[in-house]
N, C-alpha and C. Protein backbone atom coordinates (compact mmCIF):
# COMPACT_ATOMS: atom_id res chain seq x y z
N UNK A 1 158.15 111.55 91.83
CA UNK A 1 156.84 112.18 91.76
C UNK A 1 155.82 111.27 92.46
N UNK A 2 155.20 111.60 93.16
CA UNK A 2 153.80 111.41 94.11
C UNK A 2 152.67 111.18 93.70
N UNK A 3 152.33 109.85 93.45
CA UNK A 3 151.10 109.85 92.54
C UNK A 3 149.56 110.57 94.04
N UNK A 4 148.57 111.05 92.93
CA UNK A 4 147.51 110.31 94.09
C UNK A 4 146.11 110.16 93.54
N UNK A 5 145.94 109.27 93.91
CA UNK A 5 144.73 108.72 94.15
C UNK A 5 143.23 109.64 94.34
N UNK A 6 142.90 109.77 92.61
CA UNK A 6 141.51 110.67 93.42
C UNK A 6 140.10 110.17 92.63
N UNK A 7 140.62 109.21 92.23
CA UNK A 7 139.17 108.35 91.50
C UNK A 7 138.82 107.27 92.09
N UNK A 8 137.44 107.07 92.19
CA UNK A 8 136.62 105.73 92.85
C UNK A 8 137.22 104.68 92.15
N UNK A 9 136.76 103.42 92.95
CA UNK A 9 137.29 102.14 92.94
C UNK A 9 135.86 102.03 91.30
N UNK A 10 136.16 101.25 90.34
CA UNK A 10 135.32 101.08 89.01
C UNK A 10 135.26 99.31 89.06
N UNK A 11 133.77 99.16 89.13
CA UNK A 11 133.32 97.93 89.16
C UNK A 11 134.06 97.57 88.17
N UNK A 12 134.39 96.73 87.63
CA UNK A 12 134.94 95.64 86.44
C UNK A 12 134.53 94.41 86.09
N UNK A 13 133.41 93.98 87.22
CA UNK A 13 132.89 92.62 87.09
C UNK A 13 132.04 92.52 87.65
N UNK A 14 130.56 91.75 87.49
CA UNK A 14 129.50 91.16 87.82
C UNK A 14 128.77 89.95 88.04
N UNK A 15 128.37 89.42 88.14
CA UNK A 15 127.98 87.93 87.73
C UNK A 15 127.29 87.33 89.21
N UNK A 16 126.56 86.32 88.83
CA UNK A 16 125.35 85.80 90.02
C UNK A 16 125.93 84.18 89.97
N UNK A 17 125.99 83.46 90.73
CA UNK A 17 126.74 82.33 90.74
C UNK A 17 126.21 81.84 92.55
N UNK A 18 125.40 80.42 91.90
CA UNK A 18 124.94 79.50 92.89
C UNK A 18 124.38 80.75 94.70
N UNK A 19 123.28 81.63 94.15
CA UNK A 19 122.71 82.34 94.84
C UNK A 19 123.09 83.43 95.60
N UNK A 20 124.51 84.26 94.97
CA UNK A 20 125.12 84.65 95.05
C UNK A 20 125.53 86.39 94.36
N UNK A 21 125.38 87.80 94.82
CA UNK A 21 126.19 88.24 93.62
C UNK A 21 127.20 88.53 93.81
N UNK A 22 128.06 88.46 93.28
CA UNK A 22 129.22 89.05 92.90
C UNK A 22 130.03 90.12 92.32
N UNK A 23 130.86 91.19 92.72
CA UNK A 23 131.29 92.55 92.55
C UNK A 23 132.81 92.39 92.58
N UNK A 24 133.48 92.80 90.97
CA UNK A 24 134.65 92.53 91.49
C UNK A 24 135.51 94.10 91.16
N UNK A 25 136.09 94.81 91.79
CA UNK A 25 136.34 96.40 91.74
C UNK A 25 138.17 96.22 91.24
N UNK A 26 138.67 97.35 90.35
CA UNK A 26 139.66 97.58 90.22
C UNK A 26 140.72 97.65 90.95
N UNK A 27 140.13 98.38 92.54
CA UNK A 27 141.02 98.41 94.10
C UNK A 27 140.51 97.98 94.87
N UNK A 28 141.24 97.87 96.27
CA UNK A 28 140.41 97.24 96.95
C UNK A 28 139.93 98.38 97.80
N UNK A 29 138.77 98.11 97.84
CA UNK A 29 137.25 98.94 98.56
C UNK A 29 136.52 98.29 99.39
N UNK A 30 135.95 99.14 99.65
CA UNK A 30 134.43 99.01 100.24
C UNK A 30 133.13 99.22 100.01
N UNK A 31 132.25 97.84 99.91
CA UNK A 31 131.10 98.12 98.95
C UNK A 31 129.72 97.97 99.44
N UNK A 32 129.05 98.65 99.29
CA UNK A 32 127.14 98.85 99.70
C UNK A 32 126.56 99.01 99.31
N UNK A 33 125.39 98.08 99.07
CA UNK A 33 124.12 97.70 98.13
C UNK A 33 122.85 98.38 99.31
N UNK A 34 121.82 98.25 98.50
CA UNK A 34 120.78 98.79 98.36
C UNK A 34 119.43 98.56 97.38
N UNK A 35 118.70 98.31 97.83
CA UNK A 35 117.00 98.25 96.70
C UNK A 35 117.05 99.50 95.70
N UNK A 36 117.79 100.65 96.10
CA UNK A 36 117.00 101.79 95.78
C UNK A 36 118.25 102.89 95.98
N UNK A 37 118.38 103.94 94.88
CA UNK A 37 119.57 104.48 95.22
C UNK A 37 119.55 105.21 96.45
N UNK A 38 121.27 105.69 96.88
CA UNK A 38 121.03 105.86 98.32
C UNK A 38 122.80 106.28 97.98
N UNK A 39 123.09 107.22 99.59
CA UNK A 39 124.16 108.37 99.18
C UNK A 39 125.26 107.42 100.63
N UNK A 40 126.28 106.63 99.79
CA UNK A 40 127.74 105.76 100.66
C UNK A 40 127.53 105.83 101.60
N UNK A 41 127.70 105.29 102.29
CA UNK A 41 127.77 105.65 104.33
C UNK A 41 126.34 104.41 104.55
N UNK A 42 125.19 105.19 103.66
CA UNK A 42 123.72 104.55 104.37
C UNK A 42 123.21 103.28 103.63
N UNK A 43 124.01 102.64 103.14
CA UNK A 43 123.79 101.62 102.03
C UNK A 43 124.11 100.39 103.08
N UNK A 44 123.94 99.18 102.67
CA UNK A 44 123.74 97.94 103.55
C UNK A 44 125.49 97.23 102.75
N UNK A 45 126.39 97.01 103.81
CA UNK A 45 127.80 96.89 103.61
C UNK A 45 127.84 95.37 103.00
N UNK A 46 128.70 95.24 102.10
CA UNK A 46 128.98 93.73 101.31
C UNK A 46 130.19 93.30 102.49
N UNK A 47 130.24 92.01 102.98
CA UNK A 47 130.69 91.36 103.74
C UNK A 47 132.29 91.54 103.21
N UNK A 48 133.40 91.95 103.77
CA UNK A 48 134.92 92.06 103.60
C UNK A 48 134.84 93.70 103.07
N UNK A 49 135.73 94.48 103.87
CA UNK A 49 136.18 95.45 103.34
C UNK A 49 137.68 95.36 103.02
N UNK A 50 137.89 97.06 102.08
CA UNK A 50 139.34 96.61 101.90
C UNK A 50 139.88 95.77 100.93
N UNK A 51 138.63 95.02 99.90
CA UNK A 51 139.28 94.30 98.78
C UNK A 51 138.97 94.37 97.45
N UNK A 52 138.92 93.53 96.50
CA UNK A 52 138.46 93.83 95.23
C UNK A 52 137.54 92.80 95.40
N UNK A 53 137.27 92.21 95.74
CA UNK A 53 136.40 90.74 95.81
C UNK A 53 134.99 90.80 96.75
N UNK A 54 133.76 90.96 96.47
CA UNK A 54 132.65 91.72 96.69
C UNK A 54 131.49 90.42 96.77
N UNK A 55 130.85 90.13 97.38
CA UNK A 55 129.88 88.83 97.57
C UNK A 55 128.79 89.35 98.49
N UNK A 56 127.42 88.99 98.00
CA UNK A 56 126.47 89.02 99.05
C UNK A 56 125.45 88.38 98.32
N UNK A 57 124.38 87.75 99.40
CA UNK A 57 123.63 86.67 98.96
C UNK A 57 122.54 87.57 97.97
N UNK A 58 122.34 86.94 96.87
CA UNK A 58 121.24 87.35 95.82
C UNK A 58 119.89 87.15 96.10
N UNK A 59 119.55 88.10 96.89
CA UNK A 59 118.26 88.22 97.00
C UNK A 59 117.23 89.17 96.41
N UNK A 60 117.54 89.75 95.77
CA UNK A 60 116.75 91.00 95.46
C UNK A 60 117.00 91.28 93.90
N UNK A 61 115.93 91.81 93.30
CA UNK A 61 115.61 91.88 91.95
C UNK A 61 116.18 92.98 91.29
N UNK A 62 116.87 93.98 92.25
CA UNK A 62 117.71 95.02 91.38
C UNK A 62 118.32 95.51 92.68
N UNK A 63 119.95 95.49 92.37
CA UNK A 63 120.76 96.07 93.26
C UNK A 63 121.27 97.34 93.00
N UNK A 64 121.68 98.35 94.08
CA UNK A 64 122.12 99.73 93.61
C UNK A 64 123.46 99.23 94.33
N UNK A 65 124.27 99.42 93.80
CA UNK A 65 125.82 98.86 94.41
C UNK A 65 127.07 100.27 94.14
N UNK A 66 127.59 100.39 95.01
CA UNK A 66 128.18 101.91 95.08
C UNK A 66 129.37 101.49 96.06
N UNK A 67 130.74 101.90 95.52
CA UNK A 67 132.12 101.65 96.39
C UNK A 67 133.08 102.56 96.35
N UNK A 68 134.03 102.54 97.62
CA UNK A 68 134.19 103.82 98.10
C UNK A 68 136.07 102.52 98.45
N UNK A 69 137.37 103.86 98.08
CA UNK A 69 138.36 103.18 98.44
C UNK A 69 138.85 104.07 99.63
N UNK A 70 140.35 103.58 100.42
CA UNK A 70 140.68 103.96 101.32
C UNK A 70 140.81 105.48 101.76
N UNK A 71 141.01 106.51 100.56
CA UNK A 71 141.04 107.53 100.72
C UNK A 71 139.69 108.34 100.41
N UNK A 72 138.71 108.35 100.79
CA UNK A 72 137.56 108.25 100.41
C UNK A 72 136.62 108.58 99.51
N UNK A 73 137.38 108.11 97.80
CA UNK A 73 136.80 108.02 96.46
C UNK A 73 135.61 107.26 96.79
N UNK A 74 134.54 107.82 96.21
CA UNK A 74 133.35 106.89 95.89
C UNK A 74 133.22 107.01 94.42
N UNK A 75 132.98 105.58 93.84
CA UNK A 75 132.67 105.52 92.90
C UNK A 75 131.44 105.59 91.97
N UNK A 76 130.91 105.38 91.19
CA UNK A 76 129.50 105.51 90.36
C UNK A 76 128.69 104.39 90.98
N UNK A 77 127.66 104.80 91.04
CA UNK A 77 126.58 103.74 91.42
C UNK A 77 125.83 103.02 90.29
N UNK A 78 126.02 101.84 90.79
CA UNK A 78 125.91 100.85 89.55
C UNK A 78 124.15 100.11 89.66
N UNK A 79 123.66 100.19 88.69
CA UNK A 79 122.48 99.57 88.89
C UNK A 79 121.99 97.92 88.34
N UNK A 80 121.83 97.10 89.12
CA UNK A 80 121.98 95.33 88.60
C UNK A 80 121.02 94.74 88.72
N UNK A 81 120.66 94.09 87.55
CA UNK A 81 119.56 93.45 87.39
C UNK A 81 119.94 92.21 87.66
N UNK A 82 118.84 91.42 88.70
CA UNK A 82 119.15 89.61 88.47
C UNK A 82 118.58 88.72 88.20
């Protein structure tokens, strides 16, 4: 039997570390932040696609963070305070 795949990649982890945030996803994806919510594709891309391991420099006072896996599940958009 044939599994498939029809649910977004689900954040599982968060955390801010030495100016940093951090996103860590169930599969490996592709992930894009934003000030302000905003619809996959037009979001500003977290550096590495393709993994579970999610990093971009902490600059901003609330992130909208939203990830999308190979078959093109997008997941819930997550809203982060820092």
């Amino acid at each position: 039997m044939k599994m498939i795949d029809d649910m977004g990649p689900r954040i599982m982890r968060i955390y801010f570390d030495g100016g940093y945030l951090h996103v860590e996803t169930n599969e490996p994806s592709t992930c894009e932040y934003d000030n302000k919510e905003f619809s996959f594709g037009s979001g500003i891309n977290m550096p590495v696609d393709k993994t579970t391991q999610h990093t971009t420099t902490s600059i901003l006072d609330v992130y909208y963070v939203m990830c999308a896996d190979d078959y093109g599940n997008i997941g819930e958009l997550a809203v982060i305070h820092s």
